[in-house]
Each structure stands twice: as structure tokens, then as C-alpha cells.
PDB file of N, CA and C in Angstrom:
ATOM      1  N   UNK A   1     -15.998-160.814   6.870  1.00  0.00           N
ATOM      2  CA  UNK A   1     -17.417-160.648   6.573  1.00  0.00           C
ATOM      3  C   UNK A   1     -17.596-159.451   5.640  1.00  0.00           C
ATOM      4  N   UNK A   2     -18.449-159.905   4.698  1.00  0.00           N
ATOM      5  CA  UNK A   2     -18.784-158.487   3.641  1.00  0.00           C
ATOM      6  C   UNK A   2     -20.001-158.063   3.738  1.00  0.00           C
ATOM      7  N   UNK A   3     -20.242-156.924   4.277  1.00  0.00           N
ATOM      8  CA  UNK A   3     -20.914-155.585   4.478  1.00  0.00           C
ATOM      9  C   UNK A   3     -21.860-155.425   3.523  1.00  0.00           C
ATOM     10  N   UNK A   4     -20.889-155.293   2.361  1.00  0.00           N
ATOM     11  CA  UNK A   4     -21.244-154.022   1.149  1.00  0.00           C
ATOM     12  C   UNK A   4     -21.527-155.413   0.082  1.00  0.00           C
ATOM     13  N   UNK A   5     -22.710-155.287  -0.903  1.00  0.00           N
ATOM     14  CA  UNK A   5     -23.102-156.341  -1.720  1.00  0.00           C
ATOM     15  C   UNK A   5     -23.089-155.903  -2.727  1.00  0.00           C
ATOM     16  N   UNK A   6     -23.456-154.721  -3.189  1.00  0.00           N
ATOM     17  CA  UNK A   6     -23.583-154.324  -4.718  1.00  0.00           C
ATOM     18  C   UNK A   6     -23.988-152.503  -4.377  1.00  0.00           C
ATOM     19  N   UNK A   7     -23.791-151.730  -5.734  1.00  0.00           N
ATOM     20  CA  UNK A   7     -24.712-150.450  -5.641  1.00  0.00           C
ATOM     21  C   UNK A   7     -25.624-150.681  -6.617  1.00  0.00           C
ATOM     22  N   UNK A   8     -26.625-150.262  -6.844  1.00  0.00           N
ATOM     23  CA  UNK A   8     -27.907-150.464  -8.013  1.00  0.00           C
ATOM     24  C   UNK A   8     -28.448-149.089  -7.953  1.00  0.00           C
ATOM     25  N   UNK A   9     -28.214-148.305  -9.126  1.00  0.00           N
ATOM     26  CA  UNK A   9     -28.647-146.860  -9.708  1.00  0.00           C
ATOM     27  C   UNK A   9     -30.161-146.991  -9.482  1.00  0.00           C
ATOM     28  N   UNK A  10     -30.846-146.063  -9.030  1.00  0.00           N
ATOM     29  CA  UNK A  10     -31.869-145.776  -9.224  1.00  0.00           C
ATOM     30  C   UNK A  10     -32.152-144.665 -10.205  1.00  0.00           C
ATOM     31  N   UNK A  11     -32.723-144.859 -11.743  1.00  0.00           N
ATOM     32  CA  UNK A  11     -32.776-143.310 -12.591  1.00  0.00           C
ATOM     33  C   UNK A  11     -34.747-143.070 -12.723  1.00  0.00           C
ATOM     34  N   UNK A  12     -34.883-141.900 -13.156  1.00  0.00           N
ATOM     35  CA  UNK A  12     -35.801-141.404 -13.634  1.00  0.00           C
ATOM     36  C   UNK A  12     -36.050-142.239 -14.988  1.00  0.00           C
ATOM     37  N   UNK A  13     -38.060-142.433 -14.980  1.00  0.00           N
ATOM     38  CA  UNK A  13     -38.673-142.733 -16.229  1.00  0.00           C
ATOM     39  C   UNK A  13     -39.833-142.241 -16.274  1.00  0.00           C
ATOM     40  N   UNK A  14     -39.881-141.354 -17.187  1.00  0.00           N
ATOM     41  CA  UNK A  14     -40.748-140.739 -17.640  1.00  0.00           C
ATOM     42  C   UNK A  14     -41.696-141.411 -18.287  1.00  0.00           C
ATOM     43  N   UNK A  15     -41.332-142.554 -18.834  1.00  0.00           N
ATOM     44  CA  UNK A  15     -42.245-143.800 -19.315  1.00  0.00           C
ATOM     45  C   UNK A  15     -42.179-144.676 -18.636  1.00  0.00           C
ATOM     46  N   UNK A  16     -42.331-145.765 -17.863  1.00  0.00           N
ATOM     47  CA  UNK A  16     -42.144-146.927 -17.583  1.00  0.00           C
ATOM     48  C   UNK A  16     -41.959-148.368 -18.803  1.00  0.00           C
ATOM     49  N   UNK A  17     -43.153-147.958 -19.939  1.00  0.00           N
ATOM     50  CA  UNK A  17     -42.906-148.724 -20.608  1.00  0.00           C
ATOM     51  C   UNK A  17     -41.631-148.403 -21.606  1.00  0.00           C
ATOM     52  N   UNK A  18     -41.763-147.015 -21.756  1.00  0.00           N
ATOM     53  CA  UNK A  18     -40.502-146.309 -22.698  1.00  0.00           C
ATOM     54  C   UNK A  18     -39.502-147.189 -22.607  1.00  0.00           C
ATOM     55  N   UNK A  19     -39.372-147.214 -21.153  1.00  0.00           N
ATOM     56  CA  UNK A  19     -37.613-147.898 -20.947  1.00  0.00           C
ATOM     57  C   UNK A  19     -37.730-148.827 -20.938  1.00  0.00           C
ATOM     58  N   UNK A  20     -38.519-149.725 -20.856  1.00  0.00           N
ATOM     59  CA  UNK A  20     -39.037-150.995 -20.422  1.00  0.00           C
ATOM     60  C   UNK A  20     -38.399-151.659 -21.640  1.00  0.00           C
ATOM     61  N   UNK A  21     -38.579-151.118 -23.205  1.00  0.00           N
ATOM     62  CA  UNK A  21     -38.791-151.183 -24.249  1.00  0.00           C
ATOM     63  C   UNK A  21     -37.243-151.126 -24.590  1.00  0.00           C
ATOM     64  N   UNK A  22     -37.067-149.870 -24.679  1.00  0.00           N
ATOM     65  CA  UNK A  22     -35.134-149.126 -24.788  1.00  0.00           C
ATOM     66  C   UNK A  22     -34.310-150.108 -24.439  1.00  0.00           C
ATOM     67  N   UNK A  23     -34.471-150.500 -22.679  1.00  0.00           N
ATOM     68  CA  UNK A  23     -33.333-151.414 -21.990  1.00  0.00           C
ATOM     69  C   UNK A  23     -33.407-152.365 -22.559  1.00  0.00           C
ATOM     70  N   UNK A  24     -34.953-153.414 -22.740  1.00  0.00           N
ATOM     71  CA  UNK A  24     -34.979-154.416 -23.274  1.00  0.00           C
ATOM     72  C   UNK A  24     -34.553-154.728 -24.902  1.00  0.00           C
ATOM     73  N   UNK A  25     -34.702-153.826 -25.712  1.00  0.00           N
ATOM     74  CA  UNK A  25     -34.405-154.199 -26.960  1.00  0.00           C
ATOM     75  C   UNK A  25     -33.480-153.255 -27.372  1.00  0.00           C
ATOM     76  N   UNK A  26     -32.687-152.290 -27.142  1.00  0.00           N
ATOM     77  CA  UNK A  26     -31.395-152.062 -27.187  1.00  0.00           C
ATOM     78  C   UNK A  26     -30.256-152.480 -26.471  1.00  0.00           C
ATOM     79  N   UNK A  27     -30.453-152.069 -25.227  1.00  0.00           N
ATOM     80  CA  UNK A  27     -29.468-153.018 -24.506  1.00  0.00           C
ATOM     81  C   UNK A  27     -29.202-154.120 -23.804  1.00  0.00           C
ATOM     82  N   UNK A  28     -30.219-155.037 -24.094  1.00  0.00           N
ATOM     83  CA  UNK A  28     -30.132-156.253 -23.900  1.00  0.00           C
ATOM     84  C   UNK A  28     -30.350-156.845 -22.498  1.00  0.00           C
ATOM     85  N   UNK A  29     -31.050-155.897 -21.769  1.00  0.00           N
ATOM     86  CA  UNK A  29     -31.693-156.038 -20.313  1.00  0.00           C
ATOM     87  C   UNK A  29     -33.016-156.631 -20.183  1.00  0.00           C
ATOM     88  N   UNK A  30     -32.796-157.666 -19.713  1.00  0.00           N
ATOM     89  CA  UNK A  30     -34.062-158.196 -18.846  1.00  0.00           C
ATOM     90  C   UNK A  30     -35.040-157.512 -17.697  1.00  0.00           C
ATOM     91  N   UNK A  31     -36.578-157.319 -18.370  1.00  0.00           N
ATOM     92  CA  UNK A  31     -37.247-156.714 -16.777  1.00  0.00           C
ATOM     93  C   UNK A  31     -37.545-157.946 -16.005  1.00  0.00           C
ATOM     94  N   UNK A  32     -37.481-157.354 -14.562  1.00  0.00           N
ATOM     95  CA  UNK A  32     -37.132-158.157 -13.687  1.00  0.00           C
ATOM     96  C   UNK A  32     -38.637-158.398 -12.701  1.00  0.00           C
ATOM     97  N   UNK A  33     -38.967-156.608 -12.921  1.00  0.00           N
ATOM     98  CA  UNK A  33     -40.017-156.733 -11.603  1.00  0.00           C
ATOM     99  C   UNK A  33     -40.629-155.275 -12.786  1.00  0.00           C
ATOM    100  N   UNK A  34     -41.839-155.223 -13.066  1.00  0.00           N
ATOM    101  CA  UNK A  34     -42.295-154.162 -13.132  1.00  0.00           C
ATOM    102  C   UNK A  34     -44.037-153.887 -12.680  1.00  0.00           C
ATOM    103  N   UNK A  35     -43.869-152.318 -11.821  1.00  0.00           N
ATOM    104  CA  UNK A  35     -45.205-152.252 -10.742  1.00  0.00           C
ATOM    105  C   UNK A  35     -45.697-150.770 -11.383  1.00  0.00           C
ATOM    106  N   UNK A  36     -46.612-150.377 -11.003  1.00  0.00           N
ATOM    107  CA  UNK A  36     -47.543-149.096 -11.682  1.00  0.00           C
ATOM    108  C   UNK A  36     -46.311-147.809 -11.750  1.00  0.00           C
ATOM    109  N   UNK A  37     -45.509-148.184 -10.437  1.00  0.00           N
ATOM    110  CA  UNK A  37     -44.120-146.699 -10.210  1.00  0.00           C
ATOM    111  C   UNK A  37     -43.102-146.938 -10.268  1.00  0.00           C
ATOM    112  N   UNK A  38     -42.707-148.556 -10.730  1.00  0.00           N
ATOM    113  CA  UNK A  38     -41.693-148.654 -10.954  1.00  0.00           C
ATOM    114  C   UNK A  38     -40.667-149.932 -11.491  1.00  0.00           C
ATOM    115  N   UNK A  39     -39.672-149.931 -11.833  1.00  0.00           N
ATOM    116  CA  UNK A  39     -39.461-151.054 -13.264  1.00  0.00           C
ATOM    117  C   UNK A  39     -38.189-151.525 -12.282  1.00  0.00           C
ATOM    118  N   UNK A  40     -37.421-152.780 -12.811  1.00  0.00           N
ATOM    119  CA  UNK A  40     -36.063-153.321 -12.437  1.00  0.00           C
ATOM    120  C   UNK A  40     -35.888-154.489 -13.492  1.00  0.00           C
ATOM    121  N   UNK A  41     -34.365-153.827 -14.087  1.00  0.00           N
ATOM    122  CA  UNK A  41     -34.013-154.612 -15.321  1.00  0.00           C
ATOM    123  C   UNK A  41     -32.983-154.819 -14.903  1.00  0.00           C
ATOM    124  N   UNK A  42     -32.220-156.385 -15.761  1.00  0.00           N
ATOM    125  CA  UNK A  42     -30.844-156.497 -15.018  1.00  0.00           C
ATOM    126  C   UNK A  42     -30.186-157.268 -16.454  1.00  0.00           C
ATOM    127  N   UNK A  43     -29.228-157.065 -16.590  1.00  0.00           N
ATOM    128  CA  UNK A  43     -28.443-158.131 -17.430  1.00  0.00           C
ATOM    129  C   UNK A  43     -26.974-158.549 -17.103  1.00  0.00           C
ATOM    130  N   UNK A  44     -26.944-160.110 -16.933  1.00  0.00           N
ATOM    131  CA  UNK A  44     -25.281-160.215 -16.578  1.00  0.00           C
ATOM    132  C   UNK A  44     -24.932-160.018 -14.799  1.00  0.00           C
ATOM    133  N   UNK A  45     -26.134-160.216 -14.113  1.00  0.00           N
ATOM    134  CA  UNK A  45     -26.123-159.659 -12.583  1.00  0.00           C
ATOM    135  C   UNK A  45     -25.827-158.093 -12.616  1.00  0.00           C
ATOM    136  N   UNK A  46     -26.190-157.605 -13.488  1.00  0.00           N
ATOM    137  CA  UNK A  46     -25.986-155.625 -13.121  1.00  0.00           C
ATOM    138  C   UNK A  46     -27.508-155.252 -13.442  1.00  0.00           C
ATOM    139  N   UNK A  47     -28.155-155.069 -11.819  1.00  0.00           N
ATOM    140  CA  UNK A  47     -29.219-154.328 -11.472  1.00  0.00           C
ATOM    141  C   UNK A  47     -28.980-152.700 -12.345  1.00  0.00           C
ATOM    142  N   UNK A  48     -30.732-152.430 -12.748  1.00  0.00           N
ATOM    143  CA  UNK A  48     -30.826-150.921 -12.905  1.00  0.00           C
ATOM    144  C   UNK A  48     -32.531-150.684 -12.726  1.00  0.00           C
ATOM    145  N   UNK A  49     -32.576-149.743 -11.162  1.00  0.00           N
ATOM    146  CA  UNK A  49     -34.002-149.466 -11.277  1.00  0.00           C
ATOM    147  C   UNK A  49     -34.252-148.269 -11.591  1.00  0.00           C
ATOM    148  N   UNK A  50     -35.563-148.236 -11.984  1.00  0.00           N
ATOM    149  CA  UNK A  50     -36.503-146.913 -12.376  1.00  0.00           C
ATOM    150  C   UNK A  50     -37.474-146.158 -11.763  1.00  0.00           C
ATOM    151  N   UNK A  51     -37.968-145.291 -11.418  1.00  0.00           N
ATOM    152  CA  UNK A  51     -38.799-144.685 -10.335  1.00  0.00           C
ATOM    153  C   UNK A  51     -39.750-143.804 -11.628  1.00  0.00           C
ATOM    154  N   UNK A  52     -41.171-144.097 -11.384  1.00  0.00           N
ATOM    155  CA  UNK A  52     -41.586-142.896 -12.463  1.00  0.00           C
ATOM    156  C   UNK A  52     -41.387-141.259 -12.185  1.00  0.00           C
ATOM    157  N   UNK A  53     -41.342-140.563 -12.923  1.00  0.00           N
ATOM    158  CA  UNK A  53     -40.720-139.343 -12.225  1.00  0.00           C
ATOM    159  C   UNK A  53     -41.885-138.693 -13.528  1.00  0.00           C
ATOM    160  N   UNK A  54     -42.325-137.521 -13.338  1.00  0.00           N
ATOM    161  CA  UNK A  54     -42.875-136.469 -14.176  1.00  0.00           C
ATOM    162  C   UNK A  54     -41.733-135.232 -14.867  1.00  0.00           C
ATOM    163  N   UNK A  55     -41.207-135.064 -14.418  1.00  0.00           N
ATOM    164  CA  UNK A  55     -39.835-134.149 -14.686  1.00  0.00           C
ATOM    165  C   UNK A  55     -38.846-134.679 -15.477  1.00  0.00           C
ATOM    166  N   UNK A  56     -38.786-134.206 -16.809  1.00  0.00           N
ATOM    167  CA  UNK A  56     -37.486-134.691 -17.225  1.00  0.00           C
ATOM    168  C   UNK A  56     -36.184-134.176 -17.136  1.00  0.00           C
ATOM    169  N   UNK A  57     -36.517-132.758 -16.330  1.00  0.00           N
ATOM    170  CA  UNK A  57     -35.108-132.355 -16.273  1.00  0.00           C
ATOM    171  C   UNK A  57     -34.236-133.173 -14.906  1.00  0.00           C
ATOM    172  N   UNK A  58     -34.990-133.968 -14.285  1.00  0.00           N
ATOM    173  CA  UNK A  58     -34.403-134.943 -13.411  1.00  0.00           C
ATOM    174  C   UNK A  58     -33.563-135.827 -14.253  1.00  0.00           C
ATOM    175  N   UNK A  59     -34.238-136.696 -14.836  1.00  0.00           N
ATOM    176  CA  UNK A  59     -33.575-137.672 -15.635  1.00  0.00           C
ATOM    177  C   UNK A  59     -32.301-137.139 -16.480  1.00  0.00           C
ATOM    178  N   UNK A  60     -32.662-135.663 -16.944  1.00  0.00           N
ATOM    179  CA  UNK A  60     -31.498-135.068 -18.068  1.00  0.00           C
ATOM    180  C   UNK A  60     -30.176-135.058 -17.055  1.00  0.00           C
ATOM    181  N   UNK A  61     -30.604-134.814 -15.925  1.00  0.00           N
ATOM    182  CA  UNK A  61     -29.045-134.728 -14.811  1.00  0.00           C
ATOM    183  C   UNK A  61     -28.809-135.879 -14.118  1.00  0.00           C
ATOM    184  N   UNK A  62     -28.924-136.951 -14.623  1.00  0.00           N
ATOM    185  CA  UNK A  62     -28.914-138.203 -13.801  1.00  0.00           C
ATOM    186  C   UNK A  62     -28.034-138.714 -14.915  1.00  0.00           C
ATOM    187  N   UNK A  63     -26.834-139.560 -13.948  1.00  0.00           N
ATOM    188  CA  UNK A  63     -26.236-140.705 -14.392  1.00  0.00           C
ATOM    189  C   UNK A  63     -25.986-141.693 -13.596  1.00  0.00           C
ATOM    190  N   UNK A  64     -24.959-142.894 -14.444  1.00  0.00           N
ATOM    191  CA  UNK A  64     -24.773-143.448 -13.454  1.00  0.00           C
ATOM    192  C   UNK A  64     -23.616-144.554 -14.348  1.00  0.00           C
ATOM    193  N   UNK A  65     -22.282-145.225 -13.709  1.00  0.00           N
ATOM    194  CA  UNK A  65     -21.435-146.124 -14.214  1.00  0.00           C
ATOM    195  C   UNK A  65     -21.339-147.130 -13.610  1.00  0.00           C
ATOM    196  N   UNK A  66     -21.396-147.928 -15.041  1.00  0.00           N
ATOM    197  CA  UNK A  66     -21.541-149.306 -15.513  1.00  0.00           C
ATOM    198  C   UNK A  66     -20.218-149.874 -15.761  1.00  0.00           C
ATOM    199  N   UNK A  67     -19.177-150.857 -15.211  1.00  0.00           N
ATOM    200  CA  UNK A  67     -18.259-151.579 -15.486  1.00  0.00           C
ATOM    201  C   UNK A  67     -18.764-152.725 -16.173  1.00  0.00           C
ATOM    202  N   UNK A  68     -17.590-152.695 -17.702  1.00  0.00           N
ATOM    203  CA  UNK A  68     -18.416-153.598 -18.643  1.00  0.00           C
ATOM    204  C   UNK A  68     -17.145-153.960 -19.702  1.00  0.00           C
ATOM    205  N   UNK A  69     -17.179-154.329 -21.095  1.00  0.00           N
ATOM    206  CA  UNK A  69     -16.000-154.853 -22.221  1.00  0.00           C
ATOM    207  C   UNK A  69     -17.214-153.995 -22.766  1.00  0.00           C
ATOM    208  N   UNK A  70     -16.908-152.649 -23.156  1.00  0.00           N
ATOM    209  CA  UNK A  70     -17.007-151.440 -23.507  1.00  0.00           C
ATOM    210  C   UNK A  70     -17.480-151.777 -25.431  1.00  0.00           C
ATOM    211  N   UNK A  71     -16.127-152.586 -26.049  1.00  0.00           N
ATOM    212  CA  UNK A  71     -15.776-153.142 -27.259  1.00  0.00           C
ATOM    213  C   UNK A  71     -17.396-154.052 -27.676  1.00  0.00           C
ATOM    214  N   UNK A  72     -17.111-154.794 -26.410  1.00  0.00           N
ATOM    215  CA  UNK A  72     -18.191-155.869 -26.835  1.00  0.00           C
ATOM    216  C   UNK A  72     -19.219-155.481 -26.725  1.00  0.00           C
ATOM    217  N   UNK A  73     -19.678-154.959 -25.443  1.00  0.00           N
ATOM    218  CA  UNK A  73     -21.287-153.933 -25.572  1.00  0.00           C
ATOM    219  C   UNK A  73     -21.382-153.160 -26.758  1.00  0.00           C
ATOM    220  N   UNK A  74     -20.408-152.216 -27.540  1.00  0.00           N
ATOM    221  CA  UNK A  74     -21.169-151.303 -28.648  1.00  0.00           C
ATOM    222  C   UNK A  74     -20.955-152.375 -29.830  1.00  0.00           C
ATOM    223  N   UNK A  75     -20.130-153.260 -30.305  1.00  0.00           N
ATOM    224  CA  UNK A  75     -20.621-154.173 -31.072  1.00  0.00           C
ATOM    225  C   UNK A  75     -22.620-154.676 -30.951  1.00  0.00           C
ATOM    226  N   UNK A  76     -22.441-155.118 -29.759  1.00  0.00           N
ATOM    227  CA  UNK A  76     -24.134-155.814 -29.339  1.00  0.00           C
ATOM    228  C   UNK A  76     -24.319-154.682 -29.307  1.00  0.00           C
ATOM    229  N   UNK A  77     -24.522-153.370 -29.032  1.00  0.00           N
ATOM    230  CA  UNK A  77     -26.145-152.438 -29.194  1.00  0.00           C
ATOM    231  C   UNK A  77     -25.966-152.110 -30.246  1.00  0.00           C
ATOM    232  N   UNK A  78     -25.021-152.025 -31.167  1.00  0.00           N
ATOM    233  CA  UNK A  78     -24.952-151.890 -32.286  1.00  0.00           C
ATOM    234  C   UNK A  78     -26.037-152.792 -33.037  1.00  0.00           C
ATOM    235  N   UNK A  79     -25.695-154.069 -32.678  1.00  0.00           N
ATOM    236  CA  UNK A  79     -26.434-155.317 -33.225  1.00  0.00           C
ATOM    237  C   UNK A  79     -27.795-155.312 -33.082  1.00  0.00           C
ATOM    238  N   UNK A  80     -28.269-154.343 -32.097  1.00  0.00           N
ATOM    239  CA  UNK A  80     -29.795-154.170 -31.646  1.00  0.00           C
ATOM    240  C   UNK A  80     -30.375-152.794 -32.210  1.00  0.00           C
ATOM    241  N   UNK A  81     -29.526-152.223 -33.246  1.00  0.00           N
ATOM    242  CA  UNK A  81     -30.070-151.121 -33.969  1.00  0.00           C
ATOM    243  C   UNK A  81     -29.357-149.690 -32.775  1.00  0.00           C
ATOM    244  N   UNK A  82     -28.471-150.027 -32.317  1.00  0.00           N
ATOM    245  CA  UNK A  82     -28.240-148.195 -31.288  1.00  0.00           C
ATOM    246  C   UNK A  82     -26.950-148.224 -32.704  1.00  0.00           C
ATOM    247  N   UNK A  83     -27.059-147.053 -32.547  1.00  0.00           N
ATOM    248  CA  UNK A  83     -26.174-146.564 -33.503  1.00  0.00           C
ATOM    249  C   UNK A  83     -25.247-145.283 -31.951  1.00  0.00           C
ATOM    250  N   UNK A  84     -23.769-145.655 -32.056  1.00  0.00           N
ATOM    251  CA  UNK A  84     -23.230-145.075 -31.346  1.00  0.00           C
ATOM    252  C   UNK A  84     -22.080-144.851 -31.589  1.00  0.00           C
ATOM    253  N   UNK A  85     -20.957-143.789 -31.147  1.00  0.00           N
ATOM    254  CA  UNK A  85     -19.563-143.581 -31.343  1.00  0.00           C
ATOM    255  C   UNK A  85     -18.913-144.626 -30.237  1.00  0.00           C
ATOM    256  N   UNK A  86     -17.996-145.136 -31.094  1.00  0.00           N
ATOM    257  CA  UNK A  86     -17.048-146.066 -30.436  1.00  0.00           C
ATOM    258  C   UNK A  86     -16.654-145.810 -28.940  1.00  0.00           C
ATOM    259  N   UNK A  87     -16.135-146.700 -28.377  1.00  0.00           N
ATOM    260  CA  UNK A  87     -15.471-146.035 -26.903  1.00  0.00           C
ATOM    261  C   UNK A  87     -14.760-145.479 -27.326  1.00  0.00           C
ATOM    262  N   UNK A  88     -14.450-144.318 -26.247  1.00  0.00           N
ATOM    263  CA  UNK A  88     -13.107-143.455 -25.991  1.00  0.00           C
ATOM    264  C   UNK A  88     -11.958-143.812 -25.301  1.00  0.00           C
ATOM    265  N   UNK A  89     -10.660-143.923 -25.154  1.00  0.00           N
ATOM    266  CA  UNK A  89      -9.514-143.752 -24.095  1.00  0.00           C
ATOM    267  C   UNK A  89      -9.683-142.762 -23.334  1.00  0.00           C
ATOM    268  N   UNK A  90     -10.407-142.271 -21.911  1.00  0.00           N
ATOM    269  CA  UNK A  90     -10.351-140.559 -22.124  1.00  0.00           C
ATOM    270  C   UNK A  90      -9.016-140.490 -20.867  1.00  0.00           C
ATOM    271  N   UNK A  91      -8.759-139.495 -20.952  1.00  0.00           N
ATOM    272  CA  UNK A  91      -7.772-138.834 -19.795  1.00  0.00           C
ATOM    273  C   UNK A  91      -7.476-139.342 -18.500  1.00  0.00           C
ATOM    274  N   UNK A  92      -8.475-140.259 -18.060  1.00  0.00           N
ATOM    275  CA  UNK A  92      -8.083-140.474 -16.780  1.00  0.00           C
ATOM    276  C   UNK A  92      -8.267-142.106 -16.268  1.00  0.00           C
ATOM    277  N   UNK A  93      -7.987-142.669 -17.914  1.00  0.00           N
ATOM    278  CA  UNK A  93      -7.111-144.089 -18.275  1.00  0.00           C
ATOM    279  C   UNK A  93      -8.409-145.124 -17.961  1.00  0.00           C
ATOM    280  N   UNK A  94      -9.487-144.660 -18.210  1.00  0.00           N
ATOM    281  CA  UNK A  94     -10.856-145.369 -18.757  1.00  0.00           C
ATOM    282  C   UNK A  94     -11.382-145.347 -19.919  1.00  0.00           C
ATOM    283  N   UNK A  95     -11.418-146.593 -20.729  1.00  0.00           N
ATOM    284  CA  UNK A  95     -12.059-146.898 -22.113  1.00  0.00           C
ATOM    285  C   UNK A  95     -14.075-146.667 -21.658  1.00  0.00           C
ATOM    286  N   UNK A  96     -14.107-145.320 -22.555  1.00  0.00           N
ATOM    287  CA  UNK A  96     -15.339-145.364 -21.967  1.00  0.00           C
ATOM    288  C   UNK A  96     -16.778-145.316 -23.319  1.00  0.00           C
ATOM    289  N   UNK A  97     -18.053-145.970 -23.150  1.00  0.00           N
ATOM    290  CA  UNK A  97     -18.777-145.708 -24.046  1.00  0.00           C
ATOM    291  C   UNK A  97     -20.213-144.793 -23.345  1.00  0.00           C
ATOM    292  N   UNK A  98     -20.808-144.233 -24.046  1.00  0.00           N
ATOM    293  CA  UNK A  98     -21.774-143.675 -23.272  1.00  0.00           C
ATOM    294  C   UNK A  98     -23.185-143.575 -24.343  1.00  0.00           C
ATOM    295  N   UNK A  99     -24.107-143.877 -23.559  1.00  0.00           N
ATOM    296  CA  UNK A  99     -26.005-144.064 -23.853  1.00  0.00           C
ATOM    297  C   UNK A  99     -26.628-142.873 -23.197  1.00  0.00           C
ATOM    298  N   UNK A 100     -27.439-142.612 -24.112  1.00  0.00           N
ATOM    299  CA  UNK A 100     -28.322-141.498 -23.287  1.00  0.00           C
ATOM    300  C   UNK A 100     -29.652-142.044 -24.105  1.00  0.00           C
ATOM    301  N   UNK A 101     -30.379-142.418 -22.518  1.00  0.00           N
ATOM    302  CA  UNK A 101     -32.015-143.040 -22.912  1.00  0.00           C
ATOM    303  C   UNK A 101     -32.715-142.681 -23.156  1.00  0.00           C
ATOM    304  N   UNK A 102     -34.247-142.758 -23.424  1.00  0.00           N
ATOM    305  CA  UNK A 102     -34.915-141.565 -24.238  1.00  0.00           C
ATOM    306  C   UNK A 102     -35.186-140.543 -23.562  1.00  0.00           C
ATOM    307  N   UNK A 103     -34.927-140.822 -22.012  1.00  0.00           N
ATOM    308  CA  UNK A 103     -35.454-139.912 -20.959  1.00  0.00           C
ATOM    309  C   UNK A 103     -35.003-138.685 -20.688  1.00  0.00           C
ATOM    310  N   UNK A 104     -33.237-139.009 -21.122  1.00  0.00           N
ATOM    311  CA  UNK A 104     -31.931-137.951 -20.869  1.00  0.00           C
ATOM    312  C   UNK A 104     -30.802-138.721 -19.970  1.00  0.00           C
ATOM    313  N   UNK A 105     -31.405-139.699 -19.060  1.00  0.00           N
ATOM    314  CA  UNK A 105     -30.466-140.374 -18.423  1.00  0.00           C
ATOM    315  C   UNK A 105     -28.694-140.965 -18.926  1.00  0.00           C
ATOM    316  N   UNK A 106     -27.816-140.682 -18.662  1.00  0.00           N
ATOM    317  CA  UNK A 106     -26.535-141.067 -19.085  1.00  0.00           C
ATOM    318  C   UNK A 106     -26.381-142.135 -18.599  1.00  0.00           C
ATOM    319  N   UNK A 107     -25.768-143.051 -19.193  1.00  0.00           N
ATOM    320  CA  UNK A 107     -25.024-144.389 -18.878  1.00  0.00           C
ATOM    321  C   UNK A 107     -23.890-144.475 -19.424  1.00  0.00           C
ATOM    322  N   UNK A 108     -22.812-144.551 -18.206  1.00  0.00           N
ATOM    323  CA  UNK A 108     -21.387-144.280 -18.881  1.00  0.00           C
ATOM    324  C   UNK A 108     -20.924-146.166 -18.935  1.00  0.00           C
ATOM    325  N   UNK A 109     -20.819-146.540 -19.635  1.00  0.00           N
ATOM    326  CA  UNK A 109     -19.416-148.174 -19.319  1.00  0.00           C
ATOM    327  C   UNK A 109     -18.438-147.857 -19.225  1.00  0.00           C
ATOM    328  N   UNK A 110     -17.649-148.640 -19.050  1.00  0.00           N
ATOM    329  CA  UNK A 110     -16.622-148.140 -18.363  1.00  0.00           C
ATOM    330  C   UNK A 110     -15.488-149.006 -18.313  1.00  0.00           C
ATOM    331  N   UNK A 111     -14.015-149.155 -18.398  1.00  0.00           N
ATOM    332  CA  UNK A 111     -13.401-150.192 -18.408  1.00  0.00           C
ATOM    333  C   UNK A 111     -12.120-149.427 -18.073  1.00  0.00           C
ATOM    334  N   UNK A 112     -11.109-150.065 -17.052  1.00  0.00           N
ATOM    335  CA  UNK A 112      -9.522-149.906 -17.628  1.00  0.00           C
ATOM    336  C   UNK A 112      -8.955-149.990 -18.547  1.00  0.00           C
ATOM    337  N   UNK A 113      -8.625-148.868 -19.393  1.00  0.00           N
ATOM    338  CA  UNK A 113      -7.821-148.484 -20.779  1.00  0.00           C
ATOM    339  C   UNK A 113      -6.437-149.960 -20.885  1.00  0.00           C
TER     340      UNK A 113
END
């Protein structure tokens, strides 16, 4: 029997529509549910919700990782106008790419090198 079903990030939005906007037409996320405090976008079955927050230095210290084909995502946000540095190999044998939303929020992808 399995317990454990998924984790789903909860980040800071300082906009609701901001991101609404960002996820949807940069990275290729579908909104799912959006209410006066709070948004849920998903693409590919990978949940990501939003909480409105007033503080952006919340959001600036918030992350959260995404397992993904690293290659193929910055091709596509590429394709949606993000302009970004390629993945990395880094040190500890993850091909990694990383987003930072308009909010400050990090989004690392993530893959076995």
C-alpha cells in the first residue's frame, strides 16, 4: 500500500495574476483552480500552488525542485520567449536548469547527469 502520493510546492505570489501569466505563457503551465488567495497550475501531472503573500522577501527565499529533461524544457521556454543559460552538470551529478519568477521564487529542474 502507498502512503505517500506526490509533494506539491506551495510558493509565494505577490501577484496572482503575475504568475498566472509567467507559468502560463513561459512555462507552459496550465491554471488549474484560481480563487481571490490563491492559484494552482500544473503541467505534465506536476502540481505548483501559490498563496498570495504581501512580502517579497518570502518569495526571494523560496524554492523548490522540479524533476524534468532539463534539455527539453529550456529549448520550450526558450520557445516561449525566457531567455536562459543552458543546464549545468553541477557537482553533485545533477543536470540542472534554474527560473526565477517575477516574484524571486527559484525553480530548480533537475535531472541525473
Amino acid at each position: 500500500m502507498t502512503m505517500l502520493q506526490a509533494t506539491i510546492p506551495v510558493l509565494a505570489s505577490l501577484d496572482l495574476r503575475e504568475t498566472e501569466s509567467f507559468y502560463r505563457e513561459r512555462l507552459g503551465f496550465t491554471p488549474r483552480l484560481r480563487a481571490p488567495d490563491y492559484l494552482i497550475v500544473e503541467r505534465e501531472g506536476c502540481e505548483i500552488h501559490f498563496w498570495l503573500c504581501a512580502e517579497r522577501r518570502i518569495a526571494e527565499n523560496t524554492s523548490c525542485y522540479v524533476r524534468g529533461d532539463t534539455r527539453a524544457l529550456h529549448r520550450d521556454f526558450g520557445h516561449r520567449g525566457l531567455a536562459l543559460p543552458a543546464p549545468e552538470v553541477r557537482p553533485w551529478g545533477m543536470r540542472e536548469l534554474y527560473v526565477i519568477d517575477p516574484h524571486g521564487n527559484l525553480l530548480k529542474f533537475g535531472e541525473s547527469a
